[in-house]
Protein backbone atom coordinates (compact mmCIF):
# COMPACT_ATOMS: atom_id res chain seq x y z
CA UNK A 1 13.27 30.28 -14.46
CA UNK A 2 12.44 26.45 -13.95
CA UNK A 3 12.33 24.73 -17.10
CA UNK A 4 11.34 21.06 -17.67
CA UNK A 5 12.81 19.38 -20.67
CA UNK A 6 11.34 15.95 -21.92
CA UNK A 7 13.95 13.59 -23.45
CA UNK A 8 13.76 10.64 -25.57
CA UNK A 9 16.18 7.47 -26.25
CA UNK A 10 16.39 6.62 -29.84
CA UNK A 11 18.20 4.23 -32.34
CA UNK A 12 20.84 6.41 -33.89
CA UNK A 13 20.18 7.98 -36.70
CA UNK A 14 22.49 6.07 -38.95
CA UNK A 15 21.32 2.56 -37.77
CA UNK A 16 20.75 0.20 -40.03
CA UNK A 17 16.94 -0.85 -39.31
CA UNK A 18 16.62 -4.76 -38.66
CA UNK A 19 12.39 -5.93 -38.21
CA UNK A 20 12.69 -8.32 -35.63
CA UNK A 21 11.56 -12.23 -35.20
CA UNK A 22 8.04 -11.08 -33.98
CA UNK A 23 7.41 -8.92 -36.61
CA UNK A 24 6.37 -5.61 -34.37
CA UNK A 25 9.87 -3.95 -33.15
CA UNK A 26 13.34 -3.27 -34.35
CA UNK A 27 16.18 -5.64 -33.62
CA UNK A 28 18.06 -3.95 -30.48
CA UNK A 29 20.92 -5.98 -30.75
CA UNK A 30 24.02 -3.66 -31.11
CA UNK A 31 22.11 -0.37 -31.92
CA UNK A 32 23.77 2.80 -30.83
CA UNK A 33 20.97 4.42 -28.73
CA UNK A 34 21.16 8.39 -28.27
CA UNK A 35 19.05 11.37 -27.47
CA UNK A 36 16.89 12.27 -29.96
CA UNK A 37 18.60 15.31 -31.83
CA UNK A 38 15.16 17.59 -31.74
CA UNK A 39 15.45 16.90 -27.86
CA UNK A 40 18.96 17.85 -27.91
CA UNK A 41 17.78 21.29 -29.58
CA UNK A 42 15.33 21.56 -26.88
CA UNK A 43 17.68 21.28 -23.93
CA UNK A 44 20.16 23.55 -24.99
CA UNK A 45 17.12 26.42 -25.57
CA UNK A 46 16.07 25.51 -21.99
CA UNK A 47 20.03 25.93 -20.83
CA UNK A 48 19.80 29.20 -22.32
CA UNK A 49 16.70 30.47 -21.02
CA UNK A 50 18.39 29.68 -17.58
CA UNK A 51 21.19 31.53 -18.16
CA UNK A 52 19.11 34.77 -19.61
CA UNK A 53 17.57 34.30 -16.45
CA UNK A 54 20.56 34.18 -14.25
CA UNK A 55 18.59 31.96 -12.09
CA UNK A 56 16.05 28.60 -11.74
CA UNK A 57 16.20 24.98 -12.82
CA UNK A 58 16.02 22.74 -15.75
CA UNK A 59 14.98 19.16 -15.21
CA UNK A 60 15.06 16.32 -17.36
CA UNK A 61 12.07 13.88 -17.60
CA UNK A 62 12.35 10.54 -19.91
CA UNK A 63 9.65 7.46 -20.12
CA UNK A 64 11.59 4.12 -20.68
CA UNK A 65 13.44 1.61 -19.07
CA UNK A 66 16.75 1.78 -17.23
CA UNK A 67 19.14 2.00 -20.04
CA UNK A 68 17.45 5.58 -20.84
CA UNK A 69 19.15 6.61 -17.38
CA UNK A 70 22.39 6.77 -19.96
CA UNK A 71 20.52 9.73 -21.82
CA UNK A 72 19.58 11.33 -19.13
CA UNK A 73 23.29 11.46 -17.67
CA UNK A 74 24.35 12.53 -21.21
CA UNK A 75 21.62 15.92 -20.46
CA UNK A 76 23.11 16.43 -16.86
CA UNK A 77 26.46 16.52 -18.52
CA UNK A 78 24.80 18.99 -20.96
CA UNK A 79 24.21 21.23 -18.13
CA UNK A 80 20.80 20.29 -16.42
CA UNK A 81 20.59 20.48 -12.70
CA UNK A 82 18.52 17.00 -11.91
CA UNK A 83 16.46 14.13 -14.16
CA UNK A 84 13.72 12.15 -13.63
CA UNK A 85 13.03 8.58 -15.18
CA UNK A 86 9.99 7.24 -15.41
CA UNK A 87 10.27 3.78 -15.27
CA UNK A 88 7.85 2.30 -17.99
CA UNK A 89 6.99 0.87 -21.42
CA UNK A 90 7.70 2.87 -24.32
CA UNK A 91 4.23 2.64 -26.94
CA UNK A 92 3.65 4.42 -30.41
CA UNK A 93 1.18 5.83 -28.72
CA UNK A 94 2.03 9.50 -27.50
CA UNK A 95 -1.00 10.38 -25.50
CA UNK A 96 -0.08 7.12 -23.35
CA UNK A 97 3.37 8.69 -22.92
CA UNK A 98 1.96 12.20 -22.50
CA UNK A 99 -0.23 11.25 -19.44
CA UNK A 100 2.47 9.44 -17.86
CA UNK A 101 5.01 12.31 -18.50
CA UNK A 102 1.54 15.03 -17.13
CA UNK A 103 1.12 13.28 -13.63
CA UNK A 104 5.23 13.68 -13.19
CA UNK A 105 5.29 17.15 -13.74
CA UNK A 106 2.16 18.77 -13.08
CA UNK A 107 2.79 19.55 -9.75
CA UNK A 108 6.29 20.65 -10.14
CA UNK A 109 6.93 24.68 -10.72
CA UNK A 110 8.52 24.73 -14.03
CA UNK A 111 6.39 27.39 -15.94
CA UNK A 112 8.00 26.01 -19.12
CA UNK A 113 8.28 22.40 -20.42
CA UNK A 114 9.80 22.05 -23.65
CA UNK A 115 10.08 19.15 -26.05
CA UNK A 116 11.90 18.27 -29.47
CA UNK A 117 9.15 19.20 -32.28
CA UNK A 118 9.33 15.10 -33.25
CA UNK A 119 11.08 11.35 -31.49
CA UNK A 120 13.88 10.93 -34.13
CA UNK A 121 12.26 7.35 -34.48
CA UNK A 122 8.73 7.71 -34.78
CA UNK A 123 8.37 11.02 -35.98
CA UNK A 124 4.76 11.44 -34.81
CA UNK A 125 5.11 14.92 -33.50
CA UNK A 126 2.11 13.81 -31.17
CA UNK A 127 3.70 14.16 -27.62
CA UNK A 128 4.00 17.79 -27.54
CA UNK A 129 0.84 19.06 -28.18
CA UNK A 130 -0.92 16.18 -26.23
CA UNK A 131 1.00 17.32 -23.25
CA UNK A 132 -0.30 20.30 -22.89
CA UNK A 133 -4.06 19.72 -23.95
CA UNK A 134 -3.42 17.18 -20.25
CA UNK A 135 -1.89 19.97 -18.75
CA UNK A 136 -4.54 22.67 -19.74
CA UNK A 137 -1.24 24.82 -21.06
CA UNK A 138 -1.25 26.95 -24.47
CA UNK A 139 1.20 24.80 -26.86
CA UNK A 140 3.49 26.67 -29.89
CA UNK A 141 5.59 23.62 -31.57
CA UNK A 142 8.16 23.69 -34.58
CA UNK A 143 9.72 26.58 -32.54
CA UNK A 144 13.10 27.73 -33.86
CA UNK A 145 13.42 30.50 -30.80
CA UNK A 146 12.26 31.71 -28.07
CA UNK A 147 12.39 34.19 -24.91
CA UNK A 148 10.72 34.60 -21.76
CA UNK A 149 9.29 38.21 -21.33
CA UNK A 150 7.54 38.28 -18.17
CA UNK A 151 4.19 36.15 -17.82
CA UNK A 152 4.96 36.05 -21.49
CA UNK A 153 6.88 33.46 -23.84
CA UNK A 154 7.43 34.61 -27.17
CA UNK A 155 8.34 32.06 -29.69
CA UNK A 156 9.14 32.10 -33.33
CA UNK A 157 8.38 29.90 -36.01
CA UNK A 158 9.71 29.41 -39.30
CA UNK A 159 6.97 29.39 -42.41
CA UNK A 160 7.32 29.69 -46.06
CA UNK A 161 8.65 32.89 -46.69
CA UNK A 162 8.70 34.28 -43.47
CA UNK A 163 8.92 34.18 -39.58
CA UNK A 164 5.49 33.86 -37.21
CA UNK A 165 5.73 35.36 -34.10
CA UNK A 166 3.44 33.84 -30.94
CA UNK A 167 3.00 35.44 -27.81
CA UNK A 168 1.82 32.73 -25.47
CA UNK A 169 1.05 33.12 -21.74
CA UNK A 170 2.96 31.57 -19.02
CA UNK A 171 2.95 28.40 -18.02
CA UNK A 172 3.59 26.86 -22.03
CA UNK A 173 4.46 23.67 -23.74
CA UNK A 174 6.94 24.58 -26.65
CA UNK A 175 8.19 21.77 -28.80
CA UNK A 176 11.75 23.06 -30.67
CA UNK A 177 13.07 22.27 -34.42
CA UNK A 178 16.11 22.93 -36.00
CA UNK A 179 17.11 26.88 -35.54
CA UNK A 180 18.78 29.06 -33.02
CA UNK A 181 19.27 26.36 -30.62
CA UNK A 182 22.84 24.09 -31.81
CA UNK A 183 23.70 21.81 -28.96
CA UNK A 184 26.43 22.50 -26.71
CA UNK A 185 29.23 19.68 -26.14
CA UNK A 186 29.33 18.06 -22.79
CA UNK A 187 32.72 19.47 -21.17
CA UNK A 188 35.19 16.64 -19.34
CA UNK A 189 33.88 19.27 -16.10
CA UNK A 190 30.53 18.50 -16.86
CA UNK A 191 30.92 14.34 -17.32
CA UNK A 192 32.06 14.54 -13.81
CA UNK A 193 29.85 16.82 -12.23
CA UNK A 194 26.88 14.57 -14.09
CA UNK A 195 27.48 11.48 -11.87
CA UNK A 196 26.31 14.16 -8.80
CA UNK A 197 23.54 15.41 -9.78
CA UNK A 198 20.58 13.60 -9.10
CA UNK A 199 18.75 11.09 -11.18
CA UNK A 200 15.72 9.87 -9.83
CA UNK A 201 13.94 6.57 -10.84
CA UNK A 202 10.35 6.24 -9.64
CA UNK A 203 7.63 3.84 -11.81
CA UNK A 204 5.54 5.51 -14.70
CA UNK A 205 1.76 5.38 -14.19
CA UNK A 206 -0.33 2.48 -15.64
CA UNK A 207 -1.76 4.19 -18.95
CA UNK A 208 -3.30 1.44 -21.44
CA UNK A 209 -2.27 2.30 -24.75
CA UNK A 210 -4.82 2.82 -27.39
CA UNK A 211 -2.29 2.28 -30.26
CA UNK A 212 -0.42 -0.88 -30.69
CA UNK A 213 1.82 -1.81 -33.14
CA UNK A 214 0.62 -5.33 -35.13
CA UNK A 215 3.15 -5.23 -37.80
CA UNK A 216 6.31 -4.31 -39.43
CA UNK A 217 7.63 -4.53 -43.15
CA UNK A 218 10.57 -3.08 -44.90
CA UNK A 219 9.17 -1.83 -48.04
CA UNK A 220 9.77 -3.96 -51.28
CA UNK A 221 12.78 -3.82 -52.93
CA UNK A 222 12.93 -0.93 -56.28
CA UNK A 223 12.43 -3.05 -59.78
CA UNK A 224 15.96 -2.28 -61.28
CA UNK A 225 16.22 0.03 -64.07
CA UNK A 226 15.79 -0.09 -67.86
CA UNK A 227 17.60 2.00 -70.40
CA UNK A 228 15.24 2.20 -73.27
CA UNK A 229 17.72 3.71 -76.13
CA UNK A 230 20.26 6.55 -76.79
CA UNK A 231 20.23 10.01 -77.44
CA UNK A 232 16.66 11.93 -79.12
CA UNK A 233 15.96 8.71 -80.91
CA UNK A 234 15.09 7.88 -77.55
CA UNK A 235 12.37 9.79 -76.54
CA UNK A 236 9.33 8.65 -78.06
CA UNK A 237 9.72 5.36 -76.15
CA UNK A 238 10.04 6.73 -73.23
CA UNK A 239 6.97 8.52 -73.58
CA UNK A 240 5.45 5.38 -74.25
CA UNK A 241 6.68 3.84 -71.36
CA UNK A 242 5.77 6.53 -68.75
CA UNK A 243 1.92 6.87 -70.21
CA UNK A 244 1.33 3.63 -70.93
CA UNK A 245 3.14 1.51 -67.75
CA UNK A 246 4.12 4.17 -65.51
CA UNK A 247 1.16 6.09 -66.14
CA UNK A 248 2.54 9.05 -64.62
CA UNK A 249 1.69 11.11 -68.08
């Protein structure tokens, strides 16, 4: 079973956002960058399916610049047998990034490429789906489990009150949420054997973005709060207050 996995670098979740001097990106300077955590979920499914299978491949593929190679290492160390980084511009716009990830992997056999259900950063959920419409592949995303069966992947999905099950046919895009699939540690073993697999660096494709960023703004600071009185006594003037400046009555 090959199995293509596509990573992302992000800011870490816990970073403290900074708009930077141009107004359009985040200040970089001394962010924590890791792999997206829906991506993590995604690899270790794809580790899995391997060893169900007892045999085949899974290969990393990221779009960014050459400090992504660190996240791609981190996924080797995971347990994936070779990465791929496309050297290029990260945009908001995922069906720029979904071409540029298509030409790099539609001739490879990997009957399964998976993806994190969402970019811990821009939370667009766009890349997956878009993927596979340039592929010509069937797509199931916000999967919380899978399992090849034959030409067959069968994937469930959480909904309110219940589980879906999809049977899609082979070869699929899946993109993975939070479920069945809690990332493994990288073992000291697995550090080392990372820095021998190979990581190759070739140039992304030339795709002109159709989305561009022209500004950033933190939103406005919360008016502080106002204690209007004490105890029932208080009440009607709250009421007031909601109806007649809140307005949410």
């Amino acid at each position: 079973m090959n199995i293509v996995v596509c990573l992302k670098r992000v800011p870490d979740t816990e970073t403290r956002v900074r708009i930077d001097a141009e107004g359009t990106g985040i200040e970089t300077d001394g962010v924590k960058y890791v792999m997206s955590p829906y991506d993590e979920f995604a690899l270790e499914g794809a580790l899995r399916a391997r060893e169900a299978a007892g045999t085949g491949e899974v290969a990393l593929v990221t779009l960014g610049d050459a400090a992504s190679g660190e996240t791609l290492r981190q996924g080797l160390a995971m347990g994936a047998d070779r990465a791929v980084l496309l050297d290029g511009t990260v945009t908001p716009d995922g069906l720029a990034t979904a071409k540029a990830i298509a030409a790099e992997i539609e001739g490879v056999d990997a009957p399964l490429v998976l993806l994190g259900v969402k970019a811990a950063d821009d939370d667009q959920q766009q890349v997956g789906p878009m993927l596979a419409v340039v592929l010509g592949r069937p797509c199931a995303t916000g999967v919380v489990e899978f399992a090849v069966e034959g030409a067959v992947v069968r994937c469930e999905r959480e909904t309110e009150g219940g589980t879906e099950v999809l049977e899609l046919p082979l070869p699929a895009v899946l993109t993975i949420t939070k479920g069945a699939y809690e990332p493994r540690y990288a073992s000291l073993k697995g550090i080392m054997a990372a820095k021998k697999k190979p990581l190759e660096q070739k140039s992304a494709i030339a795709v002109e973005p159709g989305l561009v960023v022209e500004r950033l703004e933190l939103p406005p600071d919360r008016p502080p709060g106002r204690v209007v009185g004490e105890g029932p006594e208080a009440v009607p003037e709250l009421v007031r207050l909601l109806r007649e400046e809140a307005k949410v009555l």
